[in-house]
C-alpha atoms as a PDB file:
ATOM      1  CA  UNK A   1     -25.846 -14.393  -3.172  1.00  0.00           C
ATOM      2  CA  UNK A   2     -22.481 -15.459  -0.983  1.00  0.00           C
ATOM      3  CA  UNK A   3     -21.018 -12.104  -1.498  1.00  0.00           C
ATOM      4  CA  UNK A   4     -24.485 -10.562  -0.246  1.00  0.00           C
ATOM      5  CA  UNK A   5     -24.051 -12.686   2.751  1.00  0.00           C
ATOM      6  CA  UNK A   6     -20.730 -11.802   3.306  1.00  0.00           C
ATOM      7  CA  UNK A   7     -18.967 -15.031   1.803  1.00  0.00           C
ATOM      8  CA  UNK A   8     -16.414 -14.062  -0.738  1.00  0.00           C
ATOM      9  CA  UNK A   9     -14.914 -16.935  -2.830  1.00  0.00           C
ATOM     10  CA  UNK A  10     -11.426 -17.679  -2.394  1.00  0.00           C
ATOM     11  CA  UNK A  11     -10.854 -16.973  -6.479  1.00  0.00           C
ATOM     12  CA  UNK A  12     -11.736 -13.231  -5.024  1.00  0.00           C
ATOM     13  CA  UNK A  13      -9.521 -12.891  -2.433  1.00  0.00           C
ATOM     14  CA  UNK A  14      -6.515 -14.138  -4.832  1.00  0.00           C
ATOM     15  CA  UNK A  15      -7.150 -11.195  -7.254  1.00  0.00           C
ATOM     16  CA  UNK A  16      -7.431  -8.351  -4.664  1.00  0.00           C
ATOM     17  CA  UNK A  17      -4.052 -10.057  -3.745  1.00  0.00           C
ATOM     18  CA  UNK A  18      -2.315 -10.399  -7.520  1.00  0.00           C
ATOM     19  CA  UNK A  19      -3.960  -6.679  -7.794  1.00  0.00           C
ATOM     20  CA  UNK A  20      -2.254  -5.274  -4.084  1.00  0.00           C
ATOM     21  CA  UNK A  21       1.008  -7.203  -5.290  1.00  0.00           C
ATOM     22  CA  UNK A  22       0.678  -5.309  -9.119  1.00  0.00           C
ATOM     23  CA  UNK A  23       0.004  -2.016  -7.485  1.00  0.00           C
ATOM     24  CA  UNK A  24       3.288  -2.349  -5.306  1.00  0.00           C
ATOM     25  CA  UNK A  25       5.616  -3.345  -8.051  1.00  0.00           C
ATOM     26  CA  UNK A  26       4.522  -0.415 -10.184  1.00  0.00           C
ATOM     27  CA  UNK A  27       5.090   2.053  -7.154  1.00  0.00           C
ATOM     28  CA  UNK A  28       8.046   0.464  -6.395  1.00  0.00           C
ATOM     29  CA  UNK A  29       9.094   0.703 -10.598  1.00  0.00           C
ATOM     30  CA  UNK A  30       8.037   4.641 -10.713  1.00  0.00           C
ATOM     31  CA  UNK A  31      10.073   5.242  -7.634  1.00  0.00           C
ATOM     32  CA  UNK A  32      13.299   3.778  -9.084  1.00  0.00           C
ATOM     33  CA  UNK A  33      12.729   6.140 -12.237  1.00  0.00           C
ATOM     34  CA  UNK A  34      12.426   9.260 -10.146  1.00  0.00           C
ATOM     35  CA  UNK A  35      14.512   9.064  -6.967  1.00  0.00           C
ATOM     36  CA  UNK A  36      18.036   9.698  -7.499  1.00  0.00           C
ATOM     37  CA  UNK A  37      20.697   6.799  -6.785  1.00  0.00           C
ATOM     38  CA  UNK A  38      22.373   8.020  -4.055  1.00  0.00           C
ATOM     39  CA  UNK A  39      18.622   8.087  -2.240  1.00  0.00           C
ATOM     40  CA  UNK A  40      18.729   4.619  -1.982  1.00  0.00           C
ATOM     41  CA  UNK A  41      18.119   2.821   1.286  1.00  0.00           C
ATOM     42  CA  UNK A  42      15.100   2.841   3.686  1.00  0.00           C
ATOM     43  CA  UNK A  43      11.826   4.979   2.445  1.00  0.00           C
ATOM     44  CA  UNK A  44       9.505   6.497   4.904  1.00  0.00           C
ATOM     45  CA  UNK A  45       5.862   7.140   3.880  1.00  0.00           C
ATOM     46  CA  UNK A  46       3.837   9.545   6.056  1.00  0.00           C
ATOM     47  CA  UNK A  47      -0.365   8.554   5.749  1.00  0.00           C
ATOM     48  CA  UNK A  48      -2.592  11.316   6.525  1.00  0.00           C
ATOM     49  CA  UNK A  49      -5.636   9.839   8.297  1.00  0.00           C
ATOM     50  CA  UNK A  50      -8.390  11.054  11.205  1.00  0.00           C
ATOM     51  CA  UNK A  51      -8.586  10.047  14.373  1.00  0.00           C
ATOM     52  CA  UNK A  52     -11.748   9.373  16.546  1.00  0.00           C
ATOM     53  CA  UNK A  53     -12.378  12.976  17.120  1.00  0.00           C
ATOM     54  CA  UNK A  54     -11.912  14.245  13.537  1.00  0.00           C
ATOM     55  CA  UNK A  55      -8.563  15.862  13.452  1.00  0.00           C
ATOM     56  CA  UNK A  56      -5.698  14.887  11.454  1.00  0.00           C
ATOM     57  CA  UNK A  57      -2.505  12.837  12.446  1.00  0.00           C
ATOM     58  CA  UNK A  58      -0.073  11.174  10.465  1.00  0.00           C
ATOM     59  CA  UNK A  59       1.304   7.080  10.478  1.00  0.00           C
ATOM     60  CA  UNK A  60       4.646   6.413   9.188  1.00  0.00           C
ATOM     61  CA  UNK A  61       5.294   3.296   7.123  1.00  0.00           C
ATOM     62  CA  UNK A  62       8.655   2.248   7.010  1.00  0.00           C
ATOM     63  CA  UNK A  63      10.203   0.445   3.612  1.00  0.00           C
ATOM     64  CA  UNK A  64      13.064  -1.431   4.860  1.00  0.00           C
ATOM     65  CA  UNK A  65      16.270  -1.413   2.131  1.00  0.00           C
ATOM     66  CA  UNK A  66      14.006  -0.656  -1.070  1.00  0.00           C
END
């Protein structure tokens, strides 16, 4: 009935944030197996979203000294 209302309990919020912090570290762990060692430094993720009208554009997300 609270989440229907738009209450979550706090015990909810915690896991989405144990799950968000999981789903980094195994990124993060996959990464290290695959990129080469002298790649190391900054990483640069381009998102591919839609704007208001529809058409595509990119954001960059920035990984300082990963």
């Amino acid at each position: 009935m609270r989440v229907a209302s738009g209450a979550l309990p706090g015990s909810f919020s915690r896991e989405c944030h144990e799950d968000i912090l999981a789903f980094k570290s195994a990124i993060l762990s996959a990464l290290e197996r695959v990129r080469p060692p002298e790649e190391l430094g900054d990483l640069v993720f381009k998102l591919l979203t839609l704007n208001a009208a529809g058409e595509p554009a990119d954001e960059v997300i920035e990984v300082l000294d990963a």
